[in-house]
N, C-alpha and C. Protein backbone atom coordinates (compact mmCIF):
# COMPACT_ATOMS: atom_id res chain seq x y z
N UNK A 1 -254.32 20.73 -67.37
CA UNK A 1 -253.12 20.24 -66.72
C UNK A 1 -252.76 21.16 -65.56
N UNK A 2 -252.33 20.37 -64.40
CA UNK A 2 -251.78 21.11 -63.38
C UNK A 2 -250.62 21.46 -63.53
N UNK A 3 -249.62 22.25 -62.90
CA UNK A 3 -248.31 21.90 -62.68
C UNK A 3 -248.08 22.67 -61.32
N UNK A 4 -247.54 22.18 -60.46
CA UNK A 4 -247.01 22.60 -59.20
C UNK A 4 -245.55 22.15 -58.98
N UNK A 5 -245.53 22.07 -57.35
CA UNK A 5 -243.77 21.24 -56.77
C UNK A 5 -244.40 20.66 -55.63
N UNK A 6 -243.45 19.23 -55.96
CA UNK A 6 -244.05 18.76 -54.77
C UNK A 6 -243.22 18.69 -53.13
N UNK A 7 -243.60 17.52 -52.31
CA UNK A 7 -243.18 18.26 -51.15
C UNK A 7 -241.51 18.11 -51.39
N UNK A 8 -240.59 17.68 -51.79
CA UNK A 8 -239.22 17.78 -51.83
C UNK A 8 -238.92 18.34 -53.33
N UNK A 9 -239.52 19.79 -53.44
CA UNK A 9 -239.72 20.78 -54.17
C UNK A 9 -239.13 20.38 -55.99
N UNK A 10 -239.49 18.77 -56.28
CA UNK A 10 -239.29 19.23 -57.72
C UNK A 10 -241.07 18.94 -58.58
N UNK A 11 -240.46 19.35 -59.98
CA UNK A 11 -241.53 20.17 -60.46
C UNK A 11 -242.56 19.06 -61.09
N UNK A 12 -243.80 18.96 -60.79
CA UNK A 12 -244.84 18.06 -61.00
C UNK A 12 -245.83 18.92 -61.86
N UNK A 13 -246.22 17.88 -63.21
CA UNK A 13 -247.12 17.90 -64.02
C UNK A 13 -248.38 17.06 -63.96
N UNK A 14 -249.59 17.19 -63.70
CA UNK A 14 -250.69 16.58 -63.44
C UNK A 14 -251.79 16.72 -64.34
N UNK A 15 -252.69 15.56 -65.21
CA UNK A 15 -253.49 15.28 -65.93
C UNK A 15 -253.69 14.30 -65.98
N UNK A 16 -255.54 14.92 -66.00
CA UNK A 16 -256.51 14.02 -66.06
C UNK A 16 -257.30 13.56 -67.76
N UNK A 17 -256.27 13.62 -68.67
CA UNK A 17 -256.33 12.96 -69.72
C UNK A 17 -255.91 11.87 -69.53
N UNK A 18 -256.02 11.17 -71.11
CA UNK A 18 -255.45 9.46 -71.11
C UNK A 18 -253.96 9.56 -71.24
N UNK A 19 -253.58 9.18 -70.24
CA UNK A 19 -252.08 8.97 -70.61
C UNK A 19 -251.34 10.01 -71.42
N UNK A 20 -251.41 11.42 -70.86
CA UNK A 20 -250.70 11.82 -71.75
C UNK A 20 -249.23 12.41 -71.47
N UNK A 21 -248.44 11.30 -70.65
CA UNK A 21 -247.21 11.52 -70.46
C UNK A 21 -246.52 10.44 -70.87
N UNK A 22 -247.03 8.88 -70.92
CA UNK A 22 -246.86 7.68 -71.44
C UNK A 22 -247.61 6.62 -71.48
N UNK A 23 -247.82 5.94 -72.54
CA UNK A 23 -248.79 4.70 -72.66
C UNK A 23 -248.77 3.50 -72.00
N UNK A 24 -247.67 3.63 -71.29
CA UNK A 24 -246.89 2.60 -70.53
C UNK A 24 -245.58 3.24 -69.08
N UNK A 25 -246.70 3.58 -68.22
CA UNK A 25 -246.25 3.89 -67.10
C UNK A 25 -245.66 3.05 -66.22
N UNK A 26 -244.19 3.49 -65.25
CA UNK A 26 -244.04 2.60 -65.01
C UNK A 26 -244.09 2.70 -63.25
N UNK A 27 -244.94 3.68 -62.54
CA UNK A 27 -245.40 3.45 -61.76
C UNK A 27 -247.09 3.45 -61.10
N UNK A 28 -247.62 2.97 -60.36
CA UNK A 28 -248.97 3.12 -60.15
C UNK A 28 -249.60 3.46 -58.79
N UNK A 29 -249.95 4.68 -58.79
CA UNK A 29 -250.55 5.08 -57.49
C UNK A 29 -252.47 4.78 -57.47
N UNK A 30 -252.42 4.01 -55.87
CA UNK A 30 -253.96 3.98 -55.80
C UNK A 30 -255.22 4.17 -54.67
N UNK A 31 -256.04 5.05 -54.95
CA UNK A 31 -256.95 5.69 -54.17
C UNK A 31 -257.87 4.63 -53.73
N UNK A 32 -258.09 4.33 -52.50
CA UNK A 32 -258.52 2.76 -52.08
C UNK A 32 -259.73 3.57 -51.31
N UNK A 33 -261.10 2.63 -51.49
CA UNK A 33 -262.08 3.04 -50.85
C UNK A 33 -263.08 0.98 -50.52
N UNK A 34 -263.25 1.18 -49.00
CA UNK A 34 -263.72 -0.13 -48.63
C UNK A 34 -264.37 0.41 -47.63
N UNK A 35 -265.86 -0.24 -47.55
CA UNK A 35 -266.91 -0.10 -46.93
C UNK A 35 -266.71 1.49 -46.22
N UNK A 36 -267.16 2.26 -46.80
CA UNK A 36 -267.46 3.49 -46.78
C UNK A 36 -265.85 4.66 -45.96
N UNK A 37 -264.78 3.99 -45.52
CA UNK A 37 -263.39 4.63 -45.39
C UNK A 37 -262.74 4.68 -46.29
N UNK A 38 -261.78 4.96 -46.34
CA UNK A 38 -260.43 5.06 -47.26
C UNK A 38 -259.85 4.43 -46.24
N UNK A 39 -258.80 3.27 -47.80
CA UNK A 39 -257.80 2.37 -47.67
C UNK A 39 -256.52 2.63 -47.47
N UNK A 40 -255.50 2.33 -46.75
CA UNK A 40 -254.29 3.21 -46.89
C UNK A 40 -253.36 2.15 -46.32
N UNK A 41 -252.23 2.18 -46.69
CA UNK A 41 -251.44 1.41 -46.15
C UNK A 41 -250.06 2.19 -45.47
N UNK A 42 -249.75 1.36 -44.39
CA UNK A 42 -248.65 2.36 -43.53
C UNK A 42 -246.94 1.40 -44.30
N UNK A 43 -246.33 2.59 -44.60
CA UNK A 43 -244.96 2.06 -45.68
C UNK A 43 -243.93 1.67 -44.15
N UNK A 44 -243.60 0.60 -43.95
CA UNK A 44 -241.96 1.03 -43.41
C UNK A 44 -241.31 1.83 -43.50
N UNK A 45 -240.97 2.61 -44.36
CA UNK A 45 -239.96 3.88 -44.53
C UNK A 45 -240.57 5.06 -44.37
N UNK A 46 -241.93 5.57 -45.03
CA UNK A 46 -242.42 6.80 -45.75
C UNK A 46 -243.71 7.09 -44.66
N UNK A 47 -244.23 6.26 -43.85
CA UNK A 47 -245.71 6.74 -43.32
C UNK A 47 -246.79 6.10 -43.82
N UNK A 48 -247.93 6.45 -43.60
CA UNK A 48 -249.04 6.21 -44.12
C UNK A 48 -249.49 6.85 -45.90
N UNK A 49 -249.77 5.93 -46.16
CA UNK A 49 -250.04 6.59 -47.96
C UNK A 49 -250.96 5.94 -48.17
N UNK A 50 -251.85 6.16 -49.80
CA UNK A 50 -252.51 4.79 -50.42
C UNK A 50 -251.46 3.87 -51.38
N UNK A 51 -252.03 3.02 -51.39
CA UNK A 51 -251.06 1.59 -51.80
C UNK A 51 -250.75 1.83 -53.57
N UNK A 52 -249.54 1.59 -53.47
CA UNK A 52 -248.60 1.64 -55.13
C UNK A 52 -247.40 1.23 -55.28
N UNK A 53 -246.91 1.48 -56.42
CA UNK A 53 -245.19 1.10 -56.31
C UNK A 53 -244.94 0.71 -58.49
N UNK A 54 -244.05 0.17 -57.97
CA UNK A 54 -243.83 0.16 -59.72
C UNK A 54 -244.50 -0.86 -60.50
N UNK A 55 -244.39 -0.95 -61.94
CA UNK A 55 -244.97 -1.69 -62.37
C UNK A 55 -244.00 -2.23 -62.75
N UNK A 56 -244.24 -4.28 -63.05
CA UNK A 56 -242.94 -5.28 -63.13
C UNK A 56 -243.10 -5.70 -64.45
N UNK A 57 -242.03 -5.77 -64.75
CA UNK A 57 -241.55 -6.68 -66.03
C UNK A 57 -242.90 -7.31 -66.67
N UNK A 58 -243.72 -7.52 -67.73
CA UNK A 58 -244.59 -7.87 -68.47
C UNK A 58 -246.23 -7.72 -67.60
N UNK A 59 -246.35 -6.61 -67.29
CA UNK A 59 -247.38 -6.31 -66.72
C UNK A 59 -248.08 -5.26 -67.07
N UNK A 60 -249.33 -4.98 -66.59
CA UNK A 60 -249.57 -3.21 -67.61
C UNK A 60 -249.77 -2.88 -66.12
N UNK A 61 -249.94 -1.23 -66.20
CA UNK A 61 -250.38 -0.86 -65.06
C UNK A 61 -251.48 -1.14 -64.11
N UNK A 62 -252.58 -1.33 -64.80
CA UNK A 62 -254.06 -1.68 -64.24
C UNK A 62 -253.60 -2.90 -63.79
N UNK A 63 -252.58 -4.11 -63.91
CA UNK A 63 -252.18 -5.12 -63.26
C UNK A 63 -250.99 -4.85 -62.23
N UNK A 64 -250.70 -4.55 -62.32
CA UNK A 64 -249.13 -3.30 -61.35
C UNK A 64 -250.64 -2.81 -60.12
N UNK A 65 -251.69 -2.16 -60.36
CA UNK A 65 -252.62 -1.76 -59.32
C UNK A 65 -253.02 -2.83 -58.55
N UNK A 66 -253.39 -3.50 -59.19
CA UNK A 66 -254.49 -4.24 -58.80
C UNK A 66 -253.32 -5.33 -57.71
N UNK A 67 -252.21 -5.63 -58.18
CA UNK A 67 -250.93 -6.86 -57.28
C UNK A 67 -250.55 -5.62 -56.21
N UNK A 68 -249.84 -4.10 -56.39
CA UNK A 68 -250.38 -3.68 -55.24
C UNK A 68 -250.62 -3.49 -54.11
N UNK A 69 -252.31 -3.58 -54.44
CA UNK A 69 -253.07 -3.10 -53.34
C UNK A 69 -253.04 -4.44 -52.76
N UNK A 70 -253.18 -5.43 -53.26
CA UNK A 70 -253.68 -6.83 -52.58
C UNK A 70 -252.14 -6.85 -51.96
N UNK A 71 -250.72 -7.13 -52.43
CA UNK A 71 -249.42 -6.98 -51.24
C UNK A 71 -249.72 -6.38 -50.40
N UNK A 72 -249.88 -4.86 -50.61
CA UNK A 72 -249.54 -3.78 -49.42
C UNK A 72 -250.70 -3.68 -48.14
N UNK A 73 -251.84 -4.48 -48.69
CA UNK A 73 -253.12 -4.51 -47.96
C UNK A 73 -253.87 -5.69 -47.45
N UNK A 74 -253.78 -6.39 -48.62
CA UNK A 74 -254.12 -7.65 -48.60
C UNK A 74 -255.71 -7.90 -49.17
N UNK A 75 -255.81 -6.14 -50.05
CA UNK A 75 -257.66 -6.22 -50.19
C UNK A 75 -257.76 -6.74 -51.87
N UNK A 76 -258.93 -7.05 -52.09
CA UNK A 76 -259.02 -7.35 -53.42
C UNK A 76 -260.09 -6.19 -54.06
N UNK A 77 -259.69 -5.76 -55.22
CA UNK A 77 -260.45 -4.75 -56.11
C UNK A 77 -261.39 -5.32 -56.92
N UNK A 78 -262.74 -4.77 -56.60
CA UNK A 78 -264.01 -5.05 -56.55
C UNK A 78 -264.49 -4.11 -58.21
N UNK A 79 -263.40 -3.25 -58.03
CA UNK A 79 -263.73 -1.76 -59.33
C UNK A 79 -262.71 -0.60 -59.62
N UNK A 80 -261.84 -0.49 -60.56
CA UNK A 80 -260.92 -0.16 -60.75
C UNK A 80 -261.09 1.38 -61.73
N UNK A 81 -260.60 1.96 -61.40
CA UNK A 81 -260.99 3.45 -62.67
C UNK A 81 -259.88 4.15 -62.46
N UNK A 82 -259.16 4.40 -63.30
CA UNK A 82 -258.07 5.04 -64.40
C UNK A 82 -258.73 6.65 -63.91
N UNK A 83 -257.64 7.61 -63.02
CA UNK A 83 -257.79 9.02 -62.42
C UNK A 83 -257.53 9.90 -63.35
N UNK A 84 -256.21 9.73 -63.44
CA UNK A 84 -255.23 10.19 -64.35
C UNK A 84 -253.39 9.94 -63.77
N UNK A 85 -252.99 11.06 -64.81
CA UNK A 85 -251.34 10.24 -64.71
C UNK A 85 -250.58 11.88 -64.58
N UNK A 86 -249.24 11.45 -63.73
CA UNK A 86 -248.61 12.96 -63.37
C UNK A 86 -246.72 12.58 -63.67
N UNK A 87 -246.25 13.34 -63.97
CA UNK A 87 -245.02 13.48 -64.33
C UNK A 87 -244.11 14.41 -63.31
N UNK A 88 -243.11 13.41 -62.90
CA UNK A 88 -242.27 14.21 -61.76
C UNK A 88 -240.80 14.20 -62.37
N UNK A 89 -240.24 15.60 -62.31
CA UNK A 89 -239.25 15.64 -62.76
C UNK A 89 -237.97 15.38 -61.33
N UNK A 90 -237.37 14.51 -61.50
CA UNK A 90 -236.83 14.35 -59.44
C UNK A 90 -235.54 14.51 -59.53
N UNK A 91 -234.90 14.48 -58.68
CA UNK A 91 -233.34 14.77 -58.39
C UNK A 91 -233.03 13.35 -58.89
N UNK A 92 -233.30 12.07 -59.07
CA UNK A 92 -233.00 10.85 -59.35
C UNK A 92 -233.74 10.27 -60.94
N UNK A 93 -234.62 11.23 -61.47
CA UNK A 93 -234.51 10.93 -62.85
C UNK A 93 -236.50 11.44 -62.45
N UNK A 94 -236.65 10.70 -63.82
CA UNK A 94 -238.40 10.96 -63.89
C UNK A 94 -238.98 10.15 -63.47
N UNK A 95 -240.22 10.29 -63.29
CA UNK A 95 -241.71 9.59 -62.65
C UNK A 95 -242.46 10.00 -63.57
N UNK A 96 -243.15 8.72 -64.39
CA UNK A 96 -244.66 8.53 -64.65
C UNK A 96 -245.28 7.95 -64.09
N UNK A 97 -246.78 8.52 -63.47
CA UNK A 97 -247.47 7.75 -62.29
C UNK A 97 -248.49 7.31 -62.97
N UNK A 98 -249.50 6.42 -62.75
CA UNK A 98 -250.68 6.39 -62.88
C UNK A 98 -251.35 6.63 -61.87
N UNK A 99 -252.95 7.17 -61.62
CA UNK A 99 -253.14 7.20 -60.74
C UNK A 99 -254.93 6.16 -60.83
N UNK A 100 -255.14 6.06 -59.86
CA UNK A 100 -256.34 5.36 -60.14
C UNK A 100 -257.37 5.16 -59.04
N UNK A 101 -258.46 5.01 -59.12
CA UNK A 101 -259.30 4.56 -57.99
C UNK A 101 -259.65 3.62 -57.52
N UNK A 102 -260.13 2.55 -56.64
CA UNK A 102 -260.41 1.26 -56.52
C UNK A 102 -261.92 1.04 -55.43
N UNK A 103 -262.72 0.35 -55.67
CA UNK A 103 -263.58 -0.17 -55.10
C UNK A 103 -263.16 -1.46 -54.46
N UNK A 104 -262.99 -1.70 -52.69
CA UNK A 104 -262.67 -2.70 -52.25
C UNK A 104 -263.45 -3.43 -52.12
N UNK A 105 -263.56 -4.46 -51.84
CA UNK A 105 -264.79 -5.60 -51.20
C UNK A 105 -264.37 -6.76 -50.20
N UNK A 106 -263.33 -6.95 -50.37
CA UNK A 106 -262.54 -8.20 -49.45
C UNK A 106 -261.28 -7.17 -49.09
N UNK A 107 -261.42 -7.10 -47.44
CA UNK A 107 -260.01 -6.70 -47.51
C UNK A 107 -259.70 -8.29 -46.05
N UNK A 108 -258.51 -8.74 -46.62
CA UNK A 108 -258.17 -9.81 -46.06
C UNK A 108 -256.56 -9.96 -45.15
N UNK A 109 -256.95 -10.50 -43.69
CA UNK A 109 -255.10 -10.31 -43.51
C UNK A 109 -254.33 -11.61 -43.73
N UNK A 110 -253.11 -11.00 -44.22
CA UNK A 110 -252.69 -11.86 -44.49
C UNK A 110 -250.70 -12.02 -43.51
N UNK A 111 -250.30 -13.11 -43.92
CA UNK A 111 -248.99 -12.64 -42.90
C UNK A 111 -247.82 -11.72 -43.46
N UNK A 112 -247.67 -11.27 -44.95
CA UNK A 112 -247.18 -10.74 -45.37
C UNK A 112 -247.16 -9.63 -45.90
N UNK A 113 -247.08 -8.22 -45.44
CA UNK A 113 -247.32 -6.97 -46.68
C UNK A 113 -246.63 -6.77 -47.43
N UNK A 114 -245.48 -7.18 -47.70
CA UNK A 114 -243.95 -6.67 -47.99
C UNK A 114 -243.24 -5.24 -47.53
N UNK A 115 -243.17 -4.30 -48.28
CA UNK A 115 -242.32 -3.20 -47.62
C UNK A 115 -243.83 -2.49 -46.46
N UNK A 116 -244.81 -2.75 -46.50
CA UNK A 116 -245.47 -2.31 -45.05
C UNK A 116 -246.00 -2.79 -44.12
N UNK A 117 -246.47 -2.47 -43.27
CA UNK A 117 -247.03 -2.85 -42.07
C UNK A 117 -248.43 -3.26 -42.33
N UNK A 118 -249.06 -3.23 -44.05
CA UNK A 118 -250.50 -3.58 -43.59
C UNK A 118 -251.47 -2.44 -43.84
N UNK A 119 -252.78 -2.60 -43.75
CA UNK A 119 -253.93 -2.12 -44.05
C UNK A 119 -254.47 -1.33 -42.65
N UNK A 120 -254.64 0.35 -43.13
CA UNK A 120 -254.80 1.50 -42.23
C UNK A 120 -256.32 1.85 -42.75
N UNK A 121 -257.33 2.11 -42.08
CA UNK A 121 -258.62 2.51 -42.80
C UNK A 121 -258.83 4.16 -42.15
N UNK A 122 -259.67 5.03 -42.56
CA UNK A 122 -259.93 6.15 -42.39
C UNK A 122 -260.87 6.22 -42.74
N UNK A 123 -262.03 6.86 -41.94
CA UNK A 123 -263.34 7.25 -42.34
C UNK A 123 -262.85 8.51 -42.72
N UNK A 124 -262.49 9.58 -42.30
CA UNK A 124 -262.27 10.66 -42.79
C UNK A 124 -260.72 11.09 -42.80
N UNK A 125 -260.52 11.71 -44.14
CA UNK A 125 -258.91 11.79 -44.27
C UNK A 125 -258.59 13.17 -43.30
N UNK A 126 -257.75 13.23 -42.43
CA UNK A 126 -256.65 14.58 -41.40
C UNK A 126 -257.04 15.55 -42.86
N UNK A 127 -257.24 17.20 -42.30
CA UNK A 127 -257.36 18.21 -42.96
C UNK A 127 -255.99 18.35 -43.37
N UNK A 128 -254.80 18.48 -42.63
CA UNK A 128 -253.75 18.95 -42.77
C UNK A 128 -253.01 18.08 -42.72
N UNK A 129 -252.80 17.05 -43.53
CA UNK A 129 -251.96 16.34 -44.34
C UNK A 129 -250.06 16.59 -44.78
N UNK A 130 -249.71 17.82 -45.20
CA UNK A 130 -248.88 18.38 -44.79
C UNK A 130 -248.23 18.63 -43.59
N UNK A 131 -248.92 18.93 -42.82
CA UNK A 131 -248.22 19.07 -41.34
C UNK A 131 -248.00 17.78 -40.87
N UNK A 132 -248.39 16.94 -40.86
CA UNK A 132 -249.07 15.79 -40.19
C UNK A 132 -247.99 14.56 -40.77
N UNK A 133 -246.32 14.39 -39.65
CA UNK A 133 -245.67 13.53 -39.81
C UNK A 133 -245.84 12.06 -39.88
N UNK A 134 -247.12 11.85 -39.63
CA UNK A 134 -247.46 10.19 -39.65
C UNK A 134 -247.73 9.82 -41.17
N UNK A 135 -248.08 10.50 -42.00
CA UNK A 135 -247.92 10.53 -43.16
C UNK A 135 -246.84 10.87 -44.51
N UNK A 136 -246.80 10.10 -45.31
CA UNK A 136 -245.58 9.57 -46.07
C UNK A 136 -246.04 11.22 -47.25
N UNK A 137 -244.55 11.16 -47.53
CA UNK A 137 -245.01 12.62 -48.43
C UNK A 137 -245.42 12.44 -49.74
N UNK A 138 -245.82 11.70 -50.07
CA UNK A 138 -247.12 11.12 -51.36
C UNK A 138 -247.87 11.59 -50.88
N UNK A 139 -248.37 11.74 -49.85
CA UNK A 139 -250.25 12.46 -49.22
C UNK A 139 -249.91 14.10 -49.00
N UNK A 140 -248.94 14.81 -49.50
CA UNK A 140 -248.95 16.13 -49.09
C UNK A 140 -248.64 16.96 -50.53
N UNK A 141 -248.16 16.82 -51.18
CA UNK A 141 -248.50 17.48 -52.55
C UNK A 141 -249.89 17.74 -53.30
N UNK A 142 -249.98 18.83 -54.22
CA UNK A 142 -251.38 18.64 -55.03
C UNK A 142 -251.75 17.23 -55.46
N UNK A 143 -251.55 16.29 -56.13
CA UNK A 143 -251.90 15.34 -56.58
C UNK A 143 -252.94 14.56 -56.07
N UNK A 144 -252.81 14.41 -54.54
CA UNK A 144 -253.75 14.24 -53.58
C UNK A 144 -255.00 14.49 -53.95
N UNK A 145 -255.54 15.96 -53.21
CA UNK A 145 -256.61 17.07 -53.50
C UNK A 145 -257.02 17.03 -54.82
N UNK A 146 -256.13 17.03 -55.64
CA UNK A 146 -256.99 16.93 -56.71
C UNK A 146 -257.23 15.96 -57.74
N UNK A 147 -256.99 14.98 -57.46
CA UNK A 147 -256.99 13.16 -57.46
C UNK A 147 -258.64 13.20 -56.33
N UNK A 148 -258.52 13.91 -55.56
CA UNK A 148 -259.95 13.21 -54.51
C UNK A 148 -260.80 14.17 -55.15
N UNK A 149 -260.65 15.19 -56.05
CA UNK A 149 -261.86 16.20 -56.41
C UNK A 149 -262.93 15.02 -57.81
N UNK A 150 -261.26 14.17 -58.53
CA UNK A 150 -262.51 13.07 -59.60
C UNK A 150 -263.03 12.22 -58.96
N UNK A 151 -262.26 11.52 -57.98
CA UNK A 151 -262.76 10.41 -57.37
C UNK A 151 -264.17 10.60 -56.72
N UNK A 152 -264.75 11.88 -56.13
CA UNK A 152 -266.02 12.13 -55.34
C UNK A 152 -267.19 11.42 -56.26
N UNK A 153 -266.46 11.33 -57.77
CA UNK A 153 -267.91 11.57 -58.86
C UNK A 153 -268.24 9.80 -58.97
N UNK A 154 -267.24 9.04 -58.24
CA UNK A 154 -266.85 7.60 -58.28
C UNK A 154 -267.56 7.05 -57.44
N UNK A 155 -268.08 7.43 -56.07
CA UNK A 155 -268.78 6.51 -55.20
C UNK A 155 -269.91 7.58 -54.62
């Protein structure tokens, strides 16, 4: 288990066990990879991130991922793998995340993203992520880095 702070300094727990903060998370973060870039979607509010958000009323998470990436992007998941899950303690209550990986294959436009602008690709992710205001502060904490250290073993 990790534990650090993230960028609006409260205190984050990170593991790459099964679920071992809850069996039923109720948000889902996801690491998008399509034809050899990374997937990312740019938020209205927050910047550029990879695509997530909560999970709805009678859904599990791996379905919370998978609706998503296809809103925020418009791509469809080709291959889905369970990262791990991190616990944020926040000024507005807690976060259980899931985190996960995805294999794209169709990424499709469509006229609607909802809260973003749509599907951002990257062959290679900015070193300095942190510094780097075009990006939403989901991409500047540990979770990131070491979310992309399992994912390498994935494609």
């Amino acid at each position: 288990m990790k534990t650090f702070y993230d960028f609006y300094h409260n205190p984050v727990r990170l593991s790459f066990e099964d679920h071992p903060f809850s069996e039923e998370p109720k948000h889902v973060w996801v690491i998008c990879r399509y034809k050899e870039q990374w997937l990312l979607t740019k938020h209205k509010d927050r910047g550029l991130e990879f695509p997530g958000g909560k999970v709805e009323e009678g859904e599990t998470a791996e379905e919370a991922a998978v609706r998503e990436v296809r809103e925020e992007t418009g791509a469809e998941i080709s291959q889905l793998s369970y990262i791990g899950q991190y616990h944020v303690d926040g000024k507005g209550g807690t976060v259980v995340k899931n985190v996960y990986f995805a294999i794209i294959d169709v990424l499709d436009d469509q006229e609607h993203y909802f809260e973003t602008y749509g599907p951002v690709l990257f062959r290679h992710l900015p070193r300095n992520l942190k510094g780097n205001e075009r990006f939403s502060f989901m991409m500047k904490d540990e979770v990131l880095p070491e979310c992309l250290k399992r994912v390498e073993s994935f494609y």
